[in-house]
Protein backbone atom coordinates (compact mmCIF):
# COMPACT_ATOMS: atom_id res chain seq x y z
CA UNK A 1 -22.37 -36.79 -46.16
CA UNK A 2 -18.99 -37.01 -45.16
CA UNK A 3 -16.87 -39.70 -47.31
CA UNK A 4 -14.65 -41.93 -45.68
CA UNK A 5 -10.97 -42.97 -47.05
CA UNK A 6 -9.55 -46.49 -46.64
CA UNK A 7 -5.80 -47.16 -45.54
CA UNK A 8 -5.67 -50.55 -46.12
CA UNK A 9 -3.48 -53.12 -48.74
CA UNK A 10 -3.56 -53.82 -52.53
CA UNK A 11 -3.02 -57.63 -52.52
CA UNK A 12 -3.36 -57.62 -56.40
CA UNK A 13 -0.33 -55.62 -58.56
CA UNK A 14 -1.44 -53.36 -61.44
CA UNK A 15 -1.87 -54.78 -64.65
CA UNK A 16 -2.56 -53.57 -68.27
CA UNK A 17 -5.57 -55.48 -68.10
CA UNK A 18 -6.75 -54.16 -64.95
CA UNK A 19 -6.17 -50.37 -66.41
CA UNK A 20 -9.54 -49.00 -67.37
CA UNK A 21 -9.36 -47.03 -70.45
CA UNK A 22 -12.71 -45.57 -71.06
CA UNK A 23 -12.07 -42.31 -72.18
CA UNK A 24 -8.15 -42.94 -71.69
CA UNK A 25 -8.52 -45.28 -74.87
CA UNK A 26 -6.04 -43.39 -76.76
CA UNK A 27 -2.75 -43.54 -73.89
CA UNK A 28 -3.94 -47.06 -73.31
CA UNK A 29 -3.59 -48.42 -77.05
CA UNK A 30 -0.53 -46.57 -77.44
CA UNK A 31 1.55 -47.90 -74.68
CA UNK A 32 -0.05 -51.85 -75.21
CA UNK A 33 1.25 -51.50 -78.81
CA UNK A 34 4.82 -50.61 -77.27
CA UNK A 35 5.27 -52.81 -74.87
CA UNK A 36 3.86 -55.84 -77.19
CA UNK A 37 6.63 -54.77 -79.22
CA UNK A 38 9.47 -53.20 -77.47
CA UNK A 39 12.91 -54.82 -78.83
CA UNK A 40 11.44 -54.22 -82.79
CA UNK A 41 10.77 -50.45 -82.23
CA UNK A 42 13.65 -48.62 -84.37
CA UNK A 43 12.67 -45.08 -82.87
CA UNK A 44 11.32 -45.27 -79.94
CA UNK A 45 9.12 -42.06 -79.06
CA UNK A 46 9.42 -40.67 -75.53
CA UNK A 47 5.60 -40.62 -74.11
CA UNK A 48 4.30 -38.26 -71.60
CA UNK A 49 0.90 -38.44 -69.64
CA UNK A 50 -0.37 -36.60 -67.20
CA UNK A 51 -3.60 -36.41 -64.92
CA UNK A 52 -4.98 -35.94 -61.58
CA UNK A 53 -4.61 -37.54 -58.94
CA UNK A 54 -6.58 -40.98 -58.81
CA UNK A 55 -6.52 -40.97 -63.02
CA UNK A 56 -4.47 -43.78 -63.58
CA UNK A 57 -0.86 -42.99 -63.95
CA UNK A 58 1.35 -44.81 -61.68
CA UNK A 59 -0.68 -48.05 -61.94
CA UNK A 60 0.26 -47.39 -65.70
CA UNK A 61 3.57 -46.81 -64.75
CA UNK A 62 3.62 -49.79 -62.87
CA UNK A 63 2.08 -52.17 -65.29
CA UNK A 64 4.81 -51.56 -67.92
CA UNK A 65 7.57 -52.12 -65.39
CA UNK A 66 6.18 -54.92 -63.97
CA UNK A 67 5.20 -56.05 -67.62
CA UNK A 68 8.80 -55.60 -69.14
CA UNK A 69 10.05 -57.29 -66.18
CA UNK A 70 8.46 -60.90 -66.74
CA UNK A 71 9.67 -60.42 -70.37
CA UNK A 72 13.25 -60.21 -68.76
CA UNK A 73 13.59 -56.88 -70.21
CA UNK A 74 15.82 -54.62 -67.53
CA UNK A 75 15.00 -50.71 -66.65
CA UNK A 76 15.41 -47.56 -64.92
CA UNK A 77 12.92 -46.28 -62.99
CA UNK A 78 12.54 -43.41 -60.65
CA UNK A 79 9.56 -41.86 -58.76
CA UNK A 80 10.04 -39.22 -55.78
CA UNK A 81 11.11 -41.83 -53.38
CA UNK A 82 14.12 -42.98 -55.27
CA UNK A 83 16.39 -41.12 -53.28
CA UNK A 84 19.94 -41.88 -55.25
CA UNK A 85 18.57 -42.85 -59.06
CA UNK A 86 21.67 -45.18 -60.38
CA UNK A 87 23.01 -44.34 -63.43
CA UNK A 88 22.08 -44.37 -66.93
CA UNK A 89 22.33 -48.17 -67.90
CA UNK A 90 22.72 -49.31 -71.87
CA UNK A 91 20.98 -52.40 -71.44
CA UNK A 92 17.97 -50.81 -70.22
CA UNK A 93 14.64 -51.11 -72.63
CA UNK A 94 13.03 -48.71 -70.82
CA UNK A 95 13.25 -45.77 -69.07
CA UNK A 96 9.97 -45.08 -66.26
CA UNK A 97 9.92 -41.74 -64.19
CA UNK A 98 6.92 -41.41 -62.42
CA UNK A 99 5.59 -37.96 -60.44
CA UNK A 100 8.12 -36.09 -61.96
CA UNK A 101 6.63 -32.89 -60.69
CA UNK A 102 7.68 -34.05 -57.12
CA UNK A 103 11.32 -34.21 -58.07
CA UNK A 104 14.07 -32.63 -56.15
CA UNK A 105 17.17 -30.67 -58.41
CA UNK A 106 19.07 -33.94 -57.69
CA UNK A 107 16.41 -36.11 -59.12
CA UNK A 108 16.16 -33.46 -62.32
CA UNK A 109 19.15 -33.60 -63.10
CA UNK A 110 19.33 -38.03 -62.88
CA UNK A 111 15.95 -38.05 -64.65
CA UNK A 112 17.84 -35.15 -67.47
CA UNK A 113 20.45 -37.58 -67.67
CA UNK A 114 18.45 -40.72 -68.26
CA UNK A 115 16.27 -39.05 -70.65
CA UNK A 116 19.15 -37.86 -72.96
CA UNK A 117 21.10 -41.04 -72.80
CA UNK A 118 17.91 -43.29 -73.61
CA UNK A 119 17.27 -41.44 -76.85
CA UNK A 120 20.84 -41.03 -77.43
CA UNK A 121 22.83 -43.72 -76.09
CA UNK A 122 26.82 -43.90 -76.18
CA UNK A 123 26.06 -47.39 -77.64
CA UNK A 124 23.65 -49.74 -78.21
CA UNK A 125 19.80 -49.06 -79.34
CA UNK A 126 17.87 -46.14 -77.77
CA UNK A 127 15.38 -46.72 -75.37
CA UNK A 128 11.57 -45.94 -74.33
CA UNK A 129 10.74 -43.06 -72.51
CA UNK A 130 7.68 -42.99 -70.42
CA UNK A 131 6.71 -40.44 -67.94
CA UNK A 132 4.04 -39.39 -65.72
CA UNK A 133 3.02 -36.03 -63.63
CA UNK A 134 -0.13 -34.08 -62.80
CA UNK A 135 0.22 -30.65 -65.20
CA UNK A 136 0.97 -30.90 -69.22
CA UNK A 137 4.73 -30.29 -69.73
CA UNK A 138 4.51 -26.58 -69.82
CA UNK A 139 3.21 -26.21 -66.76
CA UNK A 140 5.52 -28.28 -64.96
CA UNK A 141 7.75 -26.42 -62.25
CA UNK A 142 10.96 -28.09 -63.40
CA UNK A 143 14.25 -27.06 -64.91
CA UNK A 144 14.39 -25.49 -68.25
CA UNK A 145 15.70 -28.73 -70.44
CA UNK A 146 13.52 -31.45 -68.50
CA UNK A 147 10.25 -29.70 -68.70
CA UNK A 148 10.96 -29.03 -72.55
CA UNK A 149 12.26 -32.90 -73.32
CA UNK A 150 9.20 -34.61 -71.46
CA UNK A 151 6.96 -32.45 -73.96
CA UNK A 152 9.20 -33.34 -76.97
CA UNK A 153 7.13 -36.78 -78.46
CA UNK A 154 3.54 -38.04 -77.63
CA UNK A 155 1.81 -36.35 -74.58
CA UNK A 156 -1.27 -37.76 -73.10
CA UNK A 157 -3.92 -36.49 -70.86
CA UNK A 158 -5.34 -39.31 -68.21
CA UNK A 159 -8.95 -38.55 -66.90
CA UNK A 160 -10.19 -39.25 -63.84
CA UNK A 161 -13.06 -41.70 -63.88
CA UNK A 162 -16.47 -40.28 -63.20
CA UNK A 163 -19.17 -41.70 -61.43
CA UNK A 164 -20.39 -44.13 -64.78
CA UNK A 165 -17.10 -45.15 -65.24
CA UNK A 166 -16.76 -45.98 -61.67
CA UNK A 167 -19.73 -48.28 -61.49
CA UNK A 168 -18.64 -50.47 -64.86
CA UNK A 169 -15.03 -50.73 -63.47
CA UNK A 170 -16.36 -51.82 -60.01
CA UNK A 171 -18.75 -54.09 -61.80
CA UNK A 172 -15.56 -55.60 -64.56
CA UNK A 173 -13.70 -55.99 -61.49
CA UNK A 174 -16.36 -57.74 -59.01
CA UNK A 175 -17.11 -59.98 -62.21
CA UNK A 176 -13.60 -61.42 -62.53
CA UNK A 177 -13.38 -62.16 -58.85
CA UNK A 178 -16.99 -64.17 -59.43
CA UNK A 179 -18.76 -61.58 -57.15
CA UNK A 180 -22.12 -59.54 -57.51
CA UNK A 181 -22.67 -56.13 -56.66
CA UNK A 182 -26.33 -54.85 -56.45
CA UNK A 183 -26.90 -51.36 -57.43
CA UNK A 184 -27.81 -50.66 -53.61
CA UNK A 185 -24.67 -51.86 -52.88
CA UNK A 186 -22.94 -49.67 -55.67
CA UNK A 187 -24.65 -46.65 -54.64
CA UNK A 188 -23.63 -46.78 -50.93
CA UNK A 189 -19.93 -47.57 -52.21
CA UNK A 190 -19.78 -44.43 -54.08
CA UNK A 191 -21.62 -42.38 -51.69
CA UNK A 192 -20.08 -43.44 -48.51
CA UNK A 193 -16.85 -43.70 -49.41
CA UNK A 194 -14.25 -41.83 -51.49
CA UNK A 195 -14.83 -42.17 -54.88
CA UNK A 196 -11.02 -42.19 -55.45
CA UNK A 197 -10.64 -45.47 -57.80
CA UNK A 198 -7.76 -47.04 -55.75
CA UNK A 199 -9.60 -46.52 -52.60
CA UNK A 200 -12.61 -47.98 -54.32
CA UNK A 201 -10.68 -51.45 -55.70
CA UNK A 202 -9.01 -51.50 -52.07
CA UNK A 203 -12.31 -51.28 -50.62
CA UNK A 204 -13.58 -54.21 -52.79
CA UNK A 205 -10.60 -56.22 -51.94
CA UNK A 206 -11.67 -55.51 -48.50
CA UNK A 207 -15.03 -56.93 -49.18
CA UNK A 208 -13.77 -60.16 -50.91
CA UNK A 209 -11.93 -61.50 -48.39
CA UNK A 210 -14.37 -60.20 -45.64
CA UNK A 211 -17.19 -62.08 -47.69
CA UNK A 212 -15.09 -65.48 -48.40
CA UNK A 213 -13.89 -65.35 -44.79
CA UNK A 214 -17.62 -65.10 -43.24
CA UNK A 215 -19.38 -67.10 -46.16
CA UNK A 216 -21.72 -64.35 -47.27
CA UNK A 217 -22.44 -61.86 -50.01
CA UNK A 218 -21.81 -58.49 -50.19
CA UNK A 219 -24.52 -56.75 -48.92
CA UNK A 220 -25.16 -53.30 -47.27
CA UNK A 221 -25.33 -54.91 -43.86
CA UNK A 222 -22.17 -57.35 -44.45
CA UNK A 223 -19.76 -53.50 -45.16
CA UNK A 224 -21.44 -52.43 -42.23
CA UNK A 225 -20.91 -55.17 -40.53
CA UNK A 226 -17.14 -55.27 -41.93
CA UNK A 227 -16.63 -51.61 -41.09
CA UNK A 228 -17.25 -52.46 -37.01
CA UNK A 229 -14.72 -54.98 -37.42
CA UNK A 230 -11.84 -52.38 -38.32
């Protein structure tokens, strides 16, 4: 059966709370306990984690900028799109490069740069370094000195969630929106649609609002019925 992919909006921002750890226990303690207590850390170790697609990384990513942020905390940040990364800053915290296997020479060299100076600043305190892309270090198609500095402190593998996993993060996240999902209701999720996690929580976004608009719960017939309406 052929699984069908939603395009549609994530009204809700990632969150460290949201972040499932499961089996990604280990990546998820470790970067709670730094960002808890970034300003106290004398030697701040640059983190690496990498994963598939759909395993977690850039809402990660995005949780500890957007975390940092409320605590007033400024910091660089650079994904693939960042098409002129500024400038090593001193009063950055942080330092956030997601997708780094996308990068372009230009972007290597910047996210070199940052990575050097945040460890080694001209003055000031060094700085976090956390990274994301989809191979280990090693296997990273990147210049010499970046690939070897991204593997140079804690590296972290992020797995993908399987089907289990899935169903208690659908459930975790239907329970804190006060909604109930029947297990006929979970199975046709998972089997009708991609299994992808961020199409499945935009999917049950979907079906909140659908459901509050039209005064119903969610129900085979109700996605059905929500489906015709797209």
């Amino acid at each position: 059966m052929k699984q069908l992919a939603l395009d549609i909006g994530l009204p809700t921002g990632p969150t460290l709370e949201r972040f499932y750890a499961g089996r990604n226990a280990p990546v998820a303690q470790h970067v709670r306990d730094w960002v808890t207590q970034p300003v106290t850390a004398t030697a701040p170790v640059p983190t690496y984690v990498w994963g598939d697609t759909g395993s977690g990384k850039t809402h990660l990513l995005q949780a500890v900028r957007e975390l940092l942020r409320e605590q007033g905390m400024q910091l660089g940040w650079m994904d693939a799109s960042t098409g002129f990364p500024p400038e090593f800053d001193e009063r950055w915290s942080a330092v956030l490069m997601d997708d780094v296997q996308l990068y372009t020479p230009m972007q290597q060299q910047r996210a070199f740069n940052w990575f050097v100076n945040a460890l080694n600043p001209p003055s000031g305190r060094p700085c976090w370094v956390l990274a994301a892309g989809n191979a280990p270090p090693a296997d990273l198609q990147l210049r010499d000195d970046l690939r070897s500095r991204l593997g140079w402190g804690m590296v972290f593998q992020l797995h993908v969630p399987n089907e289990a996993e899935c169903r208690a993060i659908l459930h975790s996240e239907a329970a804190a929106r006060g909604l109930s999902l029947s297990a006929d209701v979970l199975d046709y999720m998972l089997n009708r649609f991609s299994r992808d996690l961020a199409s499945l929580m935009q999917l049950l976004d979907m079906l909140d609002d659908f459901a509050l608009r039209n005064k119903r719960a969610i129900t085979i017939p109700l996605i059905k019925t929500m489906l015709e309406t797209l």
